[in-house]
Protein backbone atom coordinates (compact mmCIF):
# COMPACT_ATOMS: atom_id res chain seq x y z
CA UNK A 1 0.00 0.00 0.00
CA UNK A 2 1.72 3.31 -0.97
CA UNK A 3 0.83 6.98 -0.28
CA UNK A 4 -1.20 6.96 -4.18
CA UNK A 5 -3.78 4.54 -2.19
CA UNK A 6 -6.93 5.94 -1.03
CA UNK A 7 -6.63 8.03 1.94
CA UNK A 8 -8.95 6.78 5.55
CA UNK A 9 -10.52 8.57 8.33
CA UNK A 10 -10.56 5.87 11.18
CA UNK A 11 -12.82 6.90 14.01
CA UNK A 12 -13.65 5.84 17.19
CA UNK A 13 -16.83 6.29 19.32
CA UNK A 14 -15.76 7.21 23.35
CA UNK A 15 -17.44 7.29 26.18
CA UNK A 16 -15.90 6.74 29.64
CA UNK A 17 -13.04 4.77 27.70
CA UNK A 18 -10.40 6.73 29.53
CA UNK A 19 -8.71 2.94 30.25
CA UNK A 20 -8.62 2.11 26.21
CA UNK A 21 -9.00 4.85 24.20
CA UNK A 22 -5.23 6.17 23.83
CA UNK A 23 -4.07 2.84 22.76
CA UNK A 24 -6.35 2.20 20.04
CA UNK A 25 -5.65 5.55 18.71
CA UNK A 26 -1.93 5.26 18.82
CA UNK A 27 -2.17 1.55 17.50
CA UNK A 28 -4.87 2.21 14.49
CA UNK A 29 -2.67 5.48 13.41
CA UNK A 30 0.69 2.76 13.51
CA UNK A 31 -0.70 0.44 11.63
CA UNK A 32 -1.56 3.12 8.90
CA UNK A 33 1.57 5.12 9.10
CA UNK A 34 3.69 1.90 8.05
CA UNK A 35 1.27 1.37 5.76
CA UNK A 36 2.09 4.47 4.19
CA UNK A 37 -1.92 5.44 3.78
CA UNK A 38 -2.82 9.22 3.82
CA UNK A 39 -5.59 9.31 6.82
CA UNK A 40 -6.91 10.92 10.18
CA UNK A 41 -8.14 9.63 13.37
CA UNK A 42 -11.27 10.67 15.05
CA UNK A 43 -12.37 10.40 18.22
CA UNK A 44 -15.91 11.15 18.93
CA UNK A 45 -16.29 11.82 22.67
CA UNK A 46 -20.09 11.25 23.89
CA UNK A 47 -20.07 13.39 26.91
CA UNK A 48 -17.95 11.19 28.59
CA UNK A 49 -17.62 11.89 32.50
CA UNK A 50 -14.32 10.53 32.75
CA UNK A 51 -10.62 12.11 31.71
CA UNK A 52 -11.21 10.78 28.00
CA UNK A 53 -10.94 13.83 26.76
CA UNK A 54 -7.61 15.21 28.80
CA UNK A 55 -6.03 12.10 27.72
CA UNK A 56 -7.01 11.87 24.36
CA UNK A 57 -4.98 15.83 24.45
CA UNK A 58 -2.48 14.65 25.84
CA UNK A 59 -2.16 12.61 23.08
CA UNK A 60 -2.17 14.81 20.21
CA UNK A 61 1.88 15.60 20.52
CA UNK A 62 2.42 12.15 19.48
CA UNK A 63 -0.49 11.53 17.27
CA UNK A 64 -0.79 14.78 15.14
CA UNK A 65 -3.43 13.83 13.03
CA UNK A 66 -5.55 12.81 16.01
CA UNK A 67 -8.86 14.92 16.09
CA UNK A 68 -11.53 15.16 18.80
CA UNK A 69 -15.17 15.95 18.27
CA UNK A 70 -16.95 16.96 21.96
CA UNK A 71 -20.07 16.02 22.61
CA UNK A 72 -21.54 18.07 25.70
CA UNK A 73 -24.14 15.36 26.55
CA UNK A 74 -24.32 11.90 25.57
CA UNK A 75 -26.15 11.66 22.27
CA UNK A 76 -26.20 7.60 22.46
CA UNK A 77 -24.30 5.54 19.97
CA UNK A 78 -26.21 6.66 16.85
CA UNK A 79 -25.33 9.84 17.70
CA UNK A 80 -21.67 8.96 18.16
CA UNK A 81 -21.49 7.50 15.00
CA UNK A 82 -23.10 10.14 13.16
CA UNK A 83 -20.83 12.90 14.22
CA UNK A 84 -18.04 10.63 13.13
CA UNK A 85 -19.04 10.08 9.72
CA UNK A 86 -20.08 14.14 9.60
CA UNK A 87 -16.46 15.08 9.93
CA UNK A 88 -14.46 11.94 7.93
CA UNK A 89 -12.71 13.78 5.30
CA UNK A 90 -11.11 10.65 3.67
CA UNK A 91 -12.57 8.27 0.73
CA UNK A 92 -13.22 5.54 3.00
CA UNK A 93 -13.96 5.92 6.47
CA UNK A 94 -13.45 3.22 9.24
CA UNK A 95 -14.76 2.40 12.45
CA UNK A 96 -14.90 0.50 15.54
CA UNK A 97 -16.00 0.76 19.31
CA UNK A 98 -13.22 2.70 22.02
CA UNK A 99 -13.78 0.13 24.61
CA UNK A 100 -11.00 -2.50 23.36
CA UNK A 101 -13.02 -5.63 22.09
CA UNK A 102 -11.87 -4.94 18.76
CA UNK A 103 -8.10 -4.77 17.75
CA UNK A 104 -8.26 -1.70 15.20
CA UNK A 105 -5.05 -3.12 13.47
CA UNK A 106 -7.48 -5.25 11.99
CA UNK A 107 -8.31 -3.08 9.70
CA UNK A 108 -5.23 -4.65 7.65
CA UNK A 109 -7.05 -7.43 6.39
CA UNK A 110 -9.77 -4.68 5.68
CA UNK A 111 -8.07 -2.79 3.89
CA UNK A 112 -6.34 -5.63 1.15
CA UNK A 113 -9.93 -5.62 0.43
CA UNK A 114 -10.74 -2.17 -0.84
CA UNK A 115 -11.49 -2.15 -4.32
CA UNK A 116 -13.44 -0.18 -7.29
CA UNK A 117 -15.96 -3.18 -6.85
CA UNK A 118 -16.24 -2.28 -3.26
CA UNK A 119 -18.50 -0.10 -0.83
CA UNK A 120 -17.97 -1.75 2.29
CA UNK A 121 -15.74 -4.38 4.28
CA UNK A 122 -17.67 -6.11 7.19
CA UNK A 123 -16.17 -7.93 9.79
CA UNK A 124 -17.69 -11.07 11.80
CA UNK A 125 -16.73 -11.85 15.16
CA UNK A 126 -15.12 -15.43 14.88
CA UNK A 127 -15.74 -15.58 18.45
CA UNK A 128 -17.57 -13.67 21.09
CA UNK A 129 -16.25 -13.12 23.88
CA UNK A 130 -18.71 -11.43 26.48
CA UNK A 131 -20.39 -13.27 29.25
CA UNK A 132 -22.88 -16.09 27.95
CA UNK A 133 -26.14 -14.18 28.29
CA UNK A 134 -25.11 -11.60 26.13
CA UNK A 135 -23.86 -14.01 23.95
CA UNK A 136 -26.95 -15.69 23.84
CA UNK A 137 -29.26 -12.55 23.42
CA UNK A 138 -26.85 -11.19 20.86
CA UNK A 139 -27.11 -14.22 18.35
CA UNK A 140 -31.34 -13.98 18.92
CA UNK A 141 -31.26 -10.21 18.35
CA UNK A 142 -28.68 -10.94 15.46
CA UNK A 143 -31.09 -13.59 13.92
CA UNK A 144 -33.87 -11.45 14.76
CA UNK A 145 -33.15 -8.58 13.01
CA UNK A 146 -31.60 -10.01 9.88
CA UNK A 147 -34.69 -12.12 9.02
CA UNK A 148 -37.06 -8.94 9.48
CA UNK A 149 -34.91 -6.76 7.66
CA UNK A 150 -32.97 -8.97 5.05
CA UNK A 151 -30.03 -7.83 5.91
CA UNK A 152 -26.99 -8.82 3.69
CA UNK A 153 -24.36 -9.96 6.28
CA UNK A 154 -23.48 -12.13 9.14
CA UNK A 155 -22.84 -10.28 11.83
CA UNK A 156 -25.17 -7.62 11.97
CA UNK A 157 -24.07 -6.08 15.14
CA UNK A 158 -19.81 -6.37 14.46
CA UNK A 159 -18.78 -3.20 14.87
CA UNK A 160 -15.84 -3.22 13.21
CA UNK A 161 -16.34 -1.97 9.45
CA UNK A 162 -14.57 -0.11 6.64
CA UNK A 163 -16.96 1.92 4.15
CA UNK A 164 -16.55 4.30 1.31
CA UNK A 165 -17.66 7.57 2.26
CA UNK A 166 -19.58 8.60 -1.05
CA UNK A 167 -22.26 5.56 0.01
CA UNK A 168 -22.32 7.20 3.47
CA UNK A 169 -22.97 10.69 2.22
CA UNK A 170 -25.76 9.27 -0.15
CA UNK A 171 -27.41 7.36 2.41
CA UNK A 172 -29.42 9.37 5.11
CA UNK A 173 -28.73 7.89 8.25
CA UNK A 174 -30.81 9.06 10.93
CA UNK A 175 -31.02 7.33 14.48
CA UNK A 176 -29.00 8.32 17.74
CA UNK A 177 -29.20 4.77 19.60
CA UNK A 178 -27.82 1.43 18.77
CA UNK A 179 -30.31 0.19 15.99
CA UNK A 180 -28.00 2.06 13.76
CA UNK A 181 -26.26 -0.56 12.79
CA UNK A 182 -29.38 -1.93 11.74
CA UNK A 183 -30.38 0.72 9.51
CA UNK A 184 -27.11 1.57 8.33
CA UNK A 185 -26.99 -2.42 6.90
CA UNK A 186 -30.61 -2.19 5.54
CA UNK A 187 -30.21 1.19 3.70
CA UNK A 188 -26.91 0.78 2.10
CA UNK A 189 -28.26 -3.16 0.60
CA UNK A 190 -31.06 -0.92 -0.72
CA UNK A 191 -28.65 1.31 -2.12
CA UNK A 192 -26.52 -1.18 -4.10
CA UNK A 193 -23.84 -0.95 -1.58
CA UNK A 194 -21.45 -4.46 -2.98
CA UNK A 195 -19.83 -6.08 0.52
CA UNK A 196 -16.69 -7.90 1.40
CA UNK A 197 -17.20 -10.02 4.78
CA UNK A 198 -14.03 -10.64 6.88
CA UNK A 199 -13.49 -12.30 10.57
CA UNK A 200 -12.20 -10.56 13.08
CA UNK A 201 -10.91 -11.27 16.80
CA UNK A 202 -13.64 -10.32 19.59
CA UNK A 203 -12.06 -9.56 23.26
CA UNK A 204 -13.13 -9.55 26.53
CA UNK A 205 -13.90 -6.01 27.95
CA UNK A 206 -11.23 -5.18 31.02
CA UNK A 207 -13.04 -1.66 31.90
CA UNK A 208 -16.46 -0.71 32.59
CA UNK A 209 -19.67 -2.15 31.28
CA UNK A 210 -21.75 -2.37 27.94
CA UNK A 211 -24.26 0.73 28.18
CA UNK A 212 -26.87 -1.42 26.23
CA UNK A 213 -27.93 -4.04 28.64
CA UNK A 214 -30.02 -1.69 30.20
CA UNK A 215 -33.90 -1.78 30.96
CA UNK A 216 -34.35 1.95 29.15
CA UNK A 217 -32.39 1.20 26.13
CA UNK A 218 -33.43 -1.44 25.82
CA UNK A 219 -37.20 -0.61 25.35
CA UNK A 220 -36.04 2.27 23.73
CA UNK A 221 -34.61 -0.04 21.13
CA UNK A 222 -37.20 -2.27 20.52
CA UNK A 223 -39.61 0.51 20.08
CA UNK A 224 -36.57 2.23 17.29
CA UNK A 225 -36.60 -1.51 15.82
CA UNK A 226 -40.41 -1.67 15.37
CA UNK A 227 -40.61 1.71 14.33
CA UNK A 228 -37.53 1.10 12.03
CA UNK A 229 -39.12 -2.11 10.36
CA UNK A 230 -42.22 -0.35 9.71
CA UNK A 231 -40.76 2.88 7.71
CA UNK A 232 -37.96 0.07 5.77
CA UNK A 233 -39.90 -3.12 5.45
CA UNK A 234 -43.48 -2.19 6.15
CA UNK A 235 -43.86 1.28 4.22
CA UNK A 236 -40.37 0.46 1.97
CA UNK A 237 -38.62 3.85 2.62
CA UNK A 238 -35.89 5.00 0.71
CA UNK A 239 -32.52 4.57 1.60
CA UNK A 240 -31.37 8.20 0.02
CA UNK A 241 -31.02 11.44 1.67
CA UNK A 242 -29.18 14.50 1.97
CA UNK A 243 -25.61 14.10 2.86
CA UNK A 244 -24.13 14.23 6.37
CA UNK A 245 -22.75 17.76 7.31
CA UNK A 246 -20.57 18.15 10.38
CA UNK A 247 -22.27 21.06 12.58
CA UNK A 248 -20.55 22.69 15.01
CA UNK A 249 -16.50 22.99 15.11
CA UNK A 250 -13.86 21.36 16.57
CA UNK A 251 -9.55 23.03 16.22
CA UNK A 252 -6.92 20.51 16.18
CA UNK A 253 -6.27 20.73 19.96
CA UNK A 254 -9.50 19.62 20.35
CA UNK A 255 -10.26 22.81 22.60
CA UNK A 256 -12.73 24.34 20.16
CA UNK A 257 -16.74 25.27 20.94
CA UNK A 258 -18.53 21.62 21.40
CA UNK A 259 -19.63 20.15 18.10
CA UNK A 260 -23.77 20.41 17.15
CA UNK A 261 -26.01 18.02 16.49
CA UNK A 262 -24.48 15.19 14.56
């Protein structure tokens, strides 16, 4: 891969990953440098109440091309995810979560599959590793969701994916919690989007807990899911929109006035 390769914006979503964050930044932006690929990283901090933020700074000296987008409250993961793709600069934009369970150098094997007859490069876990009822009501919401929605791949909720930004900036994305991913997968099949599957490693998480499991999001999500399947499936809306803009402004030092709504 040589500096003539197309450039990529890999961002992360943070919140309260003070423990992680820093080494998936400086390990992502490695892995690229001796790669010799033009790119960015992006961190997307959710509001988190930890020092995420002062050490992500701290980390700009050695990681120049490190950026930081501020959110002032949490916006959930949607949210997160949306601000991230608002600001990617680069033709294709990666992501994964900032809580270690993924190892962003990964993205090797992603990227020796980036071609013209490409739009996006999905991973699947080759293993979970969380605690076994998560497992299990990960594999029934991953069945779940991919028979109501047809969705194209086989890992529906492996966060871990490499996608050229012109199909992001076509596709109007528009939820702020987890189901997302959902209609992120849904709307770009509708668009034509081609995909490359590859596996990935899944890890244990060493710090803090999955925000998900929760009785609130969780009905939250369900309701976004059946309101989701009605406007896709139901009612067949379109997968095109106006393109993401990033609101708001962020400097380099990541001091800058808080970013707007993503």
């Amino acid at each position: 891969m040589t500096t003539g390769s197309p450039g990529i914006t890999a961002f992360f979503p943070c919140y309260d990953d003070a423990p992680t964050i820093g080494g998936l930044v400086e390990r992502v932006a490695g892995v690229l440098e001796e790669l010799g690929i033009d790119y960015e990283v992006i961190v997307v901090d959710d509001g988190s109440s930890d020092d995420s933020v002062a050490r992500l700074r701290s980390l700009q000296e050695r990681v120049p091309r490190l950026r930081i987008v501020e959110h002032g409250t949490n916006r959930g993961y949607g949210g997160a995810l949306l601000s991230g793709f608002a600001h990617a600069t680069r033709e294709w934009v990666f992501y994964t979560d900032g809580d270690g369970q993924y190892d962003p150098a990964e993205i090797r094997g992603m990227i020796a599959c980036m071609g013209d007859d490409v739009d996006i490069v999905q991973g699947w876990k080759m293993r979970r590793n969380d605690p076994w009822p998560r497992r299990l009501i990960g594999r029934l919401y991953h069945h779940g969701v991919r028979l109501l929605f047809a969705l194209p791949v086989r890992d529906t909720d492996c966060d871990f994916r490499l996608i050229r930004r012109s199909l992001v900036e076509r596709v109007h994305l528009e939820h702020s919690s987890g189901v997302i991913c959902v209609e992120m997968l849904r709307k770009f099949g509708s668009a034509g989007a081609r995909f490359v599957e590859v596996p990935v490693h899944h890890y244990p998480r060493m710090h803090g807990r999955s925000q998900f499991f929760r009785f609130s999001r969780v009905a939250r999500s369900l309701g976004d899911l059946a309101g989701l399947w009605i406007s896709l499936v139901l009612l067949g809306g379109g997968a095109r929109g106006p393109a993401l803009e990033a609101s708001g402004s962020d400097r380099p030092g990541g001091e800058g006035p808080r970013t707007g709504a993503g």
